[in-house]
N, C-alpha and C. Protein backbone atom coordinates (compact mmCIF):
# COMPACT_ATOMS: atom_id res chain seq x y z
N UNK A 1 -37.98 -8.47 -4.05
CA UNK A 1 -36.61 -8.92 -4.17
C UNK A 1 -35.76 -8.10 -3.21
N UNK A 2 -34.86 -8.68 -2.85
CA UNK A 2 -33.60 -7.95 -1.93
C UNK A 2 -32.34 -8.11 -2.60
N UNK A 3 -31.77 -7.58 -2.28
CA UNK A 3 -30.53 -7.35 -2.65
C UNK A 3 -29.64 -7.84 -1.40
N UNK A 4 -28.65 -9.19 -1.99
CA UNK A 4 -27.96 -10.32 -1.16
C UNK A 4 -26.41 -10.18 -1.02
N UNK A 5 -26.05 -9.34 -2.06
CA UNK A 5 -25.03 -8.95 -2.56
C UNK A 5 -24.68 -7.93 -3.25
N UNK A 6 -23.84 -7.04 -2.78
CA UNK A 6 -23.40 -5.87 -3.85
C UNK A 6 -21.89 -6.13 -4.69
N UNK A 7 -22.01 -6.54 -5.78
CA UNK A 7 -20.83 -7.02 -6.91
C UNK A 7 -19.84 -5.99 -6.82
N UNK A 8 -18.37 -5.96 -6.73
CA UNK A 8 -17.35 -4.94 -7.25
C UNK A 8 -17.24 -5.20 -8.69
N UNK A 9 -17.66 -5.91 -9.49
CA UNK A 9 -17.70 -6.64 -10.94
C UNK A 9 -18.07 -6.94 -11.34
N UNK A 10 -18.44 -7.43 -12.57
CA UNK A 10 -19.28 -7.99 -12.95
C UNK A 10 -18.89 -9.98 -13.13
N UNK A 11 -17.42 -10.27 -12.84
CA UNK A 11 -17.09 -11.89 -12.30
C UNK A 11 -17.39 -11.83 -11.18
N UNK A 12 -17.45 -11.01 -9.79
CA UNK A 12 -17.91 -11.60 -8.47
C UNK A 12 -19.08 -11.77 -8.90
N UNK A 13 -19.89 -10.68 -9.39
CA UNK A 13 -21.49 -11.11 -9.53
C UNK A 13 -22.39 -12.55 -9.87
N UNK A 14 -21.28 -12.97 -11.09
CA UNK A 14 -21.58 -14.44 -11.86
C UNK A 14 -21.12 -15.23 -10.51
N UNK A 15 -20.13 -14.94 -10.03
CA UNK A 15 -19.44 -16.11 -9.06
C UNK A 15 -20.79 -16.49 -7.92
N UNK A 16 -21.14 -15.41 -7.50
CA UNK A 16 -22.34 -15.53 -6.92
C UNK A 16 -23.73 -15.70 -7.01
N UNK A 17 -24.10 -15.50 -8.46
CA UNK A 17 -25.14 -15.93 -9.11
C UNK A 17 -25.30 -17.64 -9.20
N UNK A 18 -23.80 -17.70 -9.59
CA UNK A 18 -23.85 -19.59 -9.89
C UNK A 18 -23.90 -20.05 -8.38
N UNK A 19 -23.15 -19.63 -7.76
CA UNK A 19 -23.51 -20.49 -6.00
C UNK A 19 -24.71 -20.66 -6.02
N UNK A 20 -25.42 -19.43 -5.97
CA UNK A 20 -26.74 -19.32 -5.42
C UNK A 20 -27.46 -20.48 -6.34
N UNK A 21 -27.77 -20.20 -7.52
CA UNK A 21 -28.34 -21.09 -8.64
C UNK A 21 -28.04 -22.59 -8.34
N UNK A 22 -26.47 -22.79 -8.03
CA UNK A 22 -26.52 -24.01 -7.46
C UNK A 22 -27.10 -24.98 -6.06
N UNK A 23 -27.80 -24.14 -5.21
CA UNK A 23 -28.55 -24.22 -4.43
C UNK A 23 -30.04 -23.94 -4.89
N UNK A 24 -30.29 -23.76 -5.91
CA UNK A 24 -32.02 -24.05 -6.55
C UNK A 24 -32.56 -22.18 -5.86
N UNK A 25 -31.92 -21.27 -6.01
CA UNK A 25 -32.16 -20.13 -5.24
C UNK A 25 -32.39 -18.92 -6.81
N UNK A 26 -33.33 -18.58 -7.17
CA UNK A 26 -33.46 -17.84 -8.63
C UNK A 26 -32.82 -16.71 -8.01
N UNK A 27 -31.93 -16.26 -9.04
CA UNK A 27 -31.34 -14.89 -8.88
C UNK A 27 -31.70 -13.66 -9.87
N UNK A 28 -31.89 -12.56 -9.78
CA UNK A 28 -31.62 -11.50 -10.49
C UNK A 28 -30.10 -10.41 -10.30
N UNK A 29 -29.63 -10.21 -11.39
CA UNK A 29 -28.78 -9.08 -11.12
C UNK A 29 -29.30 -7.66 -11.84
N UNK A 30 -28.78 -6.97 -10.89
CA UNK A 30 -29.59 -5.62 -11.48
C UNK A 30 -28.62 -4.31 -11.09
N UNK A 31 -28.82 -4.33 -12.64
CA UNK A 31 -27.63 -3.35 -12.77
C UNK A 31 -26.34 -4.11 -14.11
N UNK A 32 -26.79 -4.98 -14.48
CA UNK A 32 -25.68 -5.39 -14.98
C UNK A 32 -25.51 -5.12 -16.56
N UNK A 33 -27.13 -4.73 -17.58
CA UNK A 33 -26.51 -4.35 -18.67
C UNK A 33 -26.26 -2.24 -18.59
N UNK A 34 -25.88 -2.11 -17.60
CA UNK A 34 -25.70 -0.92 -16.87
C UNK A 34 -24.09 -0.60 -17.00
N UNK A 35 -23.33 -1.72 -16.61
CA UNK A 35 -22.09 -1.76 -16.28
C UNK A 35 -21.15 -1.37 -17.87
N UNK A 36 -20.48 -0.03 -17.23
CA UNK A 36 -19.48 0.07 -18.49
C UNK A 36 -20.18 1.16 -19.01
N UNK A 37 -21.80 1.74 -18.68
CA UNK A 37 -21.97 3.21 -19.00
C UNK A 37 -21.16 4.15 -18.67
N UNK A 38 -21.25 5.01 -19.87
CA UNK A 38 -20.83 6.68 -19.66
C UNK A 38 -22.04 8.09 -19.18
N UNK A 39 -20.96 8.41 -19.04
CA UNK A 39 -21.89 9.60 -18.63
C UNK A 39 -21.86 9.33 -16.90
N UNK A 40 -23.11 9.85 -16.27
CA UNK A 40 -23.08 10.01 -14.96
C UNK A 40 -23.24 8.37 -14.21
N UNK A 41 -22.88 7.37 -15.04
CA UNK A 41 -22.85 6.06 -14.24
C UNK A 41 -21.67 5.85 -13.80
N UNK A 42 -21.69 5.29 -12.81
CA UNK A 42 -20.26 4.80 -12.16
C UNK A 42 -19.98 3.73 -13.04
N UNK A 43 -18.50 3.30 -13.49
CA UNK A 43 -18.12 2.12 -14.35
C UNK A 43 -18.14 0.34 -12.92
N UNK A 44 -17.93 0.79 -11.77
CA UNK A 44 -17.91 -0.32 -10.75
C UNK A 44 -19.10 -0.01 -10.04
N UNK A 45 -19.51 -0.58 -8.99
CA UNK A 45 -20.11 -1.31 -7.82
C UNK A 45 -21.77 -1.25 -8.55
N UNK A 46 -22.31 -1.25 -9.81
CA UNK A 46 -23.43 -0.49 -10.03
C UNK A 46 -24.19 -2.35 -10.02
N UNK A 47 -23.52 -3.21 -9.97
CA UNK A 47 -24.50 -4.80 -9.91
C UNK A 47 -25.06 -5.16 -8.45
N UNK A 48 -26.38 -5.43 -8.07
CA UNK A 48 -26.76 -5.92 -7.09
C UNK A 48 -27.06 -7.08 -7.54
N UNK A 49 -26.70 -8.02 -6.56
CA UNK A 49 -27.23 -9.72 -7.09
C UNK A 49 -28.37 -9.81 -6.13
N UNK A 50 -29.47 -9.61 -6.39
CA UNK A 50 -31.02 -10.04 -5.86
C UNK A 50 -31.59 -11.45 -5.86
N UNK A 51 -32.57 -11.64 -4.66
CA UNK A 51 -33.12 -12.94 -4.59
C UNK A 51 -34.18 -12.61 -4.11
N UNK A 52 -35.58 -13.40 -4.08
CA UNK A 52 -36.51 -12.98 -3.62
C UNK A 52 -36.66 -13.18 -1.73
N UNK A 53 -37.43 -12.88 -1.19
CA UNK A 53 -37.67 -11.95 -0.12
C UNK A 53 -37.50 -13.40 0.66
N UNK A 54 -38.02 -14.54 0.11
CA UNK A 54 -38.75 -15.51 1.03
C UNK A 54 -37.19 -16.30 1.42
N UNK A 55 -36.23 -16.38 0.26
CA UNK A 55 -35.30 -16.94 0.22
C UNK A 55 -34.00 -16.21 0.63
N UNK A 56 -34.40 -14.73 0.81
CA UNK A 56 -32.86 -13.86 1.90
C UNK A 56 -31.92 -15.13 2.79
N UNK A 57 -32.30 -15.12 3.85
CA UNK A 57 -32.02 -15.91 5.16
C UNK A 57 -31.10 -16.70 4.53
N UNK A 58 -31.43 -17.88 3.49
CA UNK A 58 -30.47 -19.09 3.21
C UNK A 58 -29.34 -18.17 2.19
N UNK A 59 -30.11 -17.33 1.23
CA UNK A 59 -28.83 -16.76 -0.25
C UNK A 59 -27.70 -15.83 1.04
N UNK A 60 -28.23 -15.35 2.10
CA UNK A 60 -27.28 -14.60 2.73
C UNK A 60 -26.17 -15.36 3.33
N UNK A 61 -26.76 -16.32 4.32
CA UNK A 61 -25.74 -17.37 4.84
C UNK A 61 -24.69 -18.42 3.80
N UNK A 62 -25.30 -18.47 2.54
CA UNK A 62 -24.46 -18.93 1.40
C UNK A 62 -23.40 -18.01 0.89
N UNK A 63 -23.87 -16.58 0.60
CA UNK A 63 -22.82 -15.24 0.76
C UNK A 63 -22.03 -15.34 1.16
N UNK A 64 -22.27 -15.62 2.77
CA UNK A 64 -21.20 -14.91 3.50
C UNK A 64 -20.38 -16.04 3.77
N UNK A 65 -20.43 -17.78 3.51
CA UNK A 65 -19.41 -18.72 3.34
C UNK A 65 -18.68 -18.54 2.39
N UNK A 66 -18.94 -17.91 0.99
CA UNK A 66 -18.49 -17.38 -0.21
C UNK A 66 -16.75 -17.09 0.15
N UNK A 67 -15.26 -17.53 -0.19
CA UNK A 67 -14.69 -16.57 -0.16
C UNK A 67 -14.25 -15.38 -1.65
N UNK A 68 -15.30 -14.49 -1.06
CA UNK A 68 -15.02 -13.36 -1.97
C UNK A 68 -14.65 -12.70 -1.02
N UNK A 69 -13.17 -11.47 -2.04
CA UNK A 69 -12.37 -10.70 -1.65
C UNK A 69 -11.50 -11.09 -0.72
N UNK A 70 -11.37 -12.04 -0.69
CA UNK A 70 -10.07 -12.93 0.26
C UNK A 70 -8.72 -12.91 -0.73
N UNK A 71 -7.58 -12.42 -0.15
CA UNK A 71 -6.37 -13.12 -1.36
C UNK A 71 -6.27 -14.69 -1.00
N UNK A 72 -5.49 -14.66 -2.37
CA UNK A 72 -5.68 -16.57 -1.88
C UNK A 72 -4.10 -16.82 -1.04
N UNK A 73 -4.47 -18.36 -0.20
CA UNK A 73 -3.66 -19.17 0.47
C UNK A 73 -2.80 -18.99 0.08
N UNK A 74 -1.63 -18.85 1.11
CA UNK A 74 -0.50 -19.14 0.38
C UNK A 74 0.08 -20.81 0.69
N UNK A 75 0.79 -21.64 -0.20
CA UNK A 75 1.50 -22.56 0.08
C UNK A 75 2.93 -22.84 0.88
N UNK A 76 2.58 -23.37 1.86
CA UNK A 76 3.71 -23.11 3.31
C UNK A 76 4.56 -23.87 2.56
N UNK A 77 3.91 -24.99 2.26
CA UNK A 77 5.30 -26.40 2.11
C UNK A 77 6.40 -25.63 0.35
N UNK A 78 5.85 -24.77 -0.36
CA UNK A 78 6.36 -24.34 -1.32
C UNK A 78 7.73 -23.45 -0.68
N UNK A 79 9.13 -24.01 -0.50
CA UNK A 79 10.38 -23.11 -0.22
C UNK A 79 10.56 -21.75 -1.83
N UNK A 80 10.38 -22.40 -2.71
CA UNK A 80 10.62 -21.30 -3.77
C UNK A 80 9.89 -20.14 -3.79
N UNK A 81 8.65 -20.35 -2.97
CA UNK A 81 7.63 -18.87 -2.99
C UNK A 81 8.09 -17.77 -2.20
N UNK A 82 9.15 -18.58 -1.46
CA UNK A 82 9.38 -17.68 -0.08
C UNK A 82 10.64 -16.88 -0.64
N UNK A 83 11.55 -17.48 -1.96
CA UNK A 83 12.09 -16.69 -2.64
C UNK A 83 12.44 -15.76 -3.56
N UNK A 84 10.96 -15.61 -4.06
CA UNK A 84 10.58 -15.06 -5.04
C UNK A 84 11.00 -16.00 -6.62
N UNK A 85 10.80 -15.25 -7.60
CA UNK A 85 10.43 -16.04 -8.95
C UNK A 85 11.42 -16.19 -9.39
N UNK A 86 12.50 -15.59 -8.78
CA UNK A 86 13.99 -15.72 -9.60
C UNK A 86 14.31 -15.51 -10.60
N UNK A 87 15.12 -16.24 -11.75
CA UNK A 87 15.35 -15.89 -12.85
C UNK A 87 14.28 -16.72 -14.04
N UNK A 88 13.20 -15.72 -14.63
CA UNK A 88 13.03 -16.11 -15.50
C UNK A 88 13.15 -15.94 -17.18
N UNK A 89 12.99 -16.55 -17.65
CA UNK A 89 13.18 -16.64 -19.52
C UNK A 89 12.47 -15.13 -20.11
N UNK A 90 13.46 -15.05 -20.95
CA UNK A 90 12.74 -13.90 -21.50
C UNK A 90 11.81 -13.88 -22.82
């Protein structure tokens, strides 16, 4: 197995587990009933999302179309965004 992906989370991890899965690609994550130990574990980056060896090449190029860690779009045609939220209800 290789490691295709290194998770900041444990939702990027799923986000990328299901892509992959949705392309017929078996995944392992490892590291994940890990996440949220004490003691000398780190609480983040400890998930690798793995695939086997034969199938790298395609789970990588599916990765890296992925947008993870992108902020999202903003909407041009939206004039109110450009003013902020204004007054809202309390």
């Amino acid at each position: 197995m290789k490691v295709v992906y290194e998770a900041a989370n444990l939702i990027d991890a799923h986000l990328v587990r299901h892509a992959l899965e949705a392309q017929e690609i078996p995944v392992f994550l490892k590291g994940e009933a890990l996440l949220g130990g004490m003691g000398e574990l780190p609480l983040f980056g400890t998930i690798l999302v793995c695939v086997p060896d034969v199938v790298w090449p395609e789970a990588s190029a599916i990765v890296a179309s992925l947008p993870l860690n992108e902020p999202p779009a903003e909407d041009a045609g939206d004039e109110t965004a450009a003013e902020g939220p204004g007054w809202l209800p309390a």
